[in-house]
C-alpha atoms as a PDB file:
ATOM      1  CA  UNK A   1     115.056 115.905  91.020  1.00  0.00           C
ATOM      2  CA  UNK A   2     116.603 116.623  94.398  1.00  0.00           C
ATOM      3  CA  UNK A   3     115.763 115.204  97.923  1.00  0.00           C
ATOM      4  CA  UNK A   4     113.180 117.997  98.636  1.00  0.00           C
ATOM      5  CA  UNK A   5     111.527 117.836  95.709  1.00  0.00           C
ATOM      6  CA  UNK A   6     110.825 113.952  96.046  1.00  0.00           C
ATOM      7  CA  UNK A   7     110.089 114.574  99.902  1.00  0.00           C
ATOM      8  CA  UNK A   8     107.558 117.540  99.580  1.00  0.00           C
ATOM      9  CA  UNK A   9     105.610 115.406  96.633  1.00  0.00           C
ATOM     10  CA  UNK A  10     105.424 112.537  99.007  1.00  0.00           C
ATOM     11  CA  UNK A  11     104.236 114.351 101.864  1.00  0.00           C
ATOM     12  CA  UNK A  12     101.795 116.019  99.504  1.00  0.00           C
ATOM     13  CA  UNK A  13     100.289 112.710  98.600  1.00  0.00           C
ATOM     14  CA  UNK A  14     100.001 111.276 102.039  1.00  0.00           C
ATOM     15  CA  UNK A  15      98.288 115.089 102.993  1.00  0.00           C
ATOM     16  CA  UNK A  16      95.987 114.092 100.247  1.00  0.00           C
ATOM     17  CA  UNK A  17      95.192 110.728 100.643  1.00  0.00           C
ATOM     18  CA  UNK A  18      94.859 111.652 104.830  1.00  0.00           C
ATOM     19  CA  UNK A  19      92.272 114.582 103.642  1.00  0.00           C
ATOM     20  CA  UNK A  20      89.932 112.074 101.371  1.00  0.00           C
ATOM     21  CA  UNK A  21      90.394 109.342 104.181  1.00  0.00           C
ATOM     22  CA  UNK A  22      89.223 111.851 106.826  1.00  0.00           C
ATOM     23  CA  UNK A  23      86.096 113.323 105.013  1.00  0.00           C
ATOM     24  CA  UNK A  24      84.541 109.476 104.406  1.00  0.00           C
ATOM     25  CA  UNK A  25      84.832 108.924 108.073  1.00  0.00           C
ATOM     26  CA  UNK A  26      83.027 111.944 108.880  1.00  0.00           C
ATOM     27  CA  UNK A  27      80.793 111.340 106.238  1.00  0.00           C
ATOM     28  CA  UNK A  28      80.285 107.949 107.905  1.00  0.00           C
ATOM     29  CA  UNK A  29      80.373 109.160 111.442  1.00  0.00           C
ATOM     30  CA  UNK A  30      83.172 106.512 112.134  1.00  0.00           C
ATOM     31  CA  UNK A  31      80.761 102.944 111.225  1.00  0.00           C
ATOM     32  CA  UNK A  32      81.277 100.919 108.509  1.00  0.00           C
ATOM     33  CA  UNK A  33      78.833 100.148 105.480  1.00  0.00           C
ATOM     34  CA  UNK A  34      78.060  96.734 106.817  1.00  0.00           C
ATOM     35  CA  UNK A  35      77.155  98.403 110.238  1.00  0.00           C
ATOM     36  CA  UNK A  36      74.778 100.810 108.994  1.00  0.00           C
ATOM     37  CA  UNK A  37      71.323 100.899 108.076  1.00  0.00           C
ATOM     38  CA  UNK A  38      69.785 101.578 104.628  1.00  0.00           C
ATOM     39  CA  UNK A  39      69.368 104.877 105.417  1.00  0.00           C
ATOM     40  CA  UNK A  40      72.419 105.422 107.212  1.00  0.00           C
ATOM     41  CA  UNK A  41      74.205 104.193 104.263  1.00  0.00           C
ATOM     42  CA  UNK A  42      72.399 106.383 101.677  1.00  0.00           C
ATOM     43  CA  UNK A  43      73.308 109.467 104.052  1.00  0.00           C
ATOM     44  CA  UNK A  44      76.510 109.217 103.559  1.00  0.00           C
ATOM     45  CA  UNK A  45      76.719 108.907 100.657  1.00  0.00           C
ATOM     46  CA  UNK A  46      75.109 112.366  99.956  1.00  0.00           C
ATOM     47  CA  UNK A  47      77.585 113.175 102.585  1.00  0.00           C
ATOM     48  CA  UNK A  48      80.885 111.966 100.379  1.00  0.00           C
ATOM     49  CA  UNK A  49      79.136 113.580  97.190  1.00  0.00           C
ATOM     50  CA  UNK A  50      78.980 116.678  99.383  1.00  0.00           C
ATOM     51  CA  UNK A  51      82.080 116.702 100.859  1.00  0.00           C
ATOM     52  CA  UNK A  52      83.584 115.979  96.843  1.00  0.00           C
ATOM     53  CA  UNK A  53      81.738 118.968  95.559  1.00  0.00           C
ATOM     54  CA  UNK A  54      83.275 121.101  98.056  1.00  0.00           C
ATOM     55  CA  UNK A  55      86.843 119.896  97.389  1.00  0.00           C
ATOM     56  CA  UNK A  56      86.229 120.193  94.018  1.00  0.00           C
ATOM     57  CA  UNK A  57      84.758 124.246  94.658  1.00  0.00           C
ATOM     58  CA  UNK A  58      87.809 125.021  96.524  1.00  0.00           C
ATOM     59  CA  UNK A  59      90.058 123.829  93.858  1.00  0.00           C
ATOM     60  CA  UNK A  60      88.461 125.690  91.136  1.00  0.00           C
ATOM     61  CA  UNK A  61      88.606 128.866  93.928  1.00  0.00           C
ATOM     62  CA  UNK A  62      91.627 128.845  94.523  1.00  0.00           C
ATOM     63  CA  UNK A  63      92.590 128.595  90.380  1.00  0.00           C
ATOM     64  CA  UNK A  64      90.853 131.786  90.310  1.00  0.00           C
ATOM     65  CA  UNK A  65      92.379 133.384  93.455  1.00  0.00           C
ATOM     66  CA  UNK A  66      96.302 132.991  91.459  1.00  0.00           C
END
């Protein structure tokens, strides 16, 4: 494997890792579980299952859009 090779699949799984990090803090609104009320805490997590459903949608798009 050459240099760019290695770098691009690095920076691909930091992109990756950034992208999941960034849609449970949205989900969240920024608190932690701790902070949150029952409620709170059961709203996002239909948020995160949302959020997951739509990755997983654009993935199987974009298969079909090859």
């Amino acid at each position: 494997m050459n240099a760019e090779r290695l770098i691009r699949m690095g920076m691909r799984m930091l992109m990756r890792k950034g992208m999941r990090k960034g849609a449970q803090i949205a989900a969240s609104r920024g608190k932690k579980p701790d902070e949150m009320t029952p409620e709170e805490r059961q709203q996002a997590k239909m948020a995160q299952e949302t959020a997951r459903k739509a990755q997983k949608t654009a993935r199987v798009a974009r298969r079909f859009m090859r």
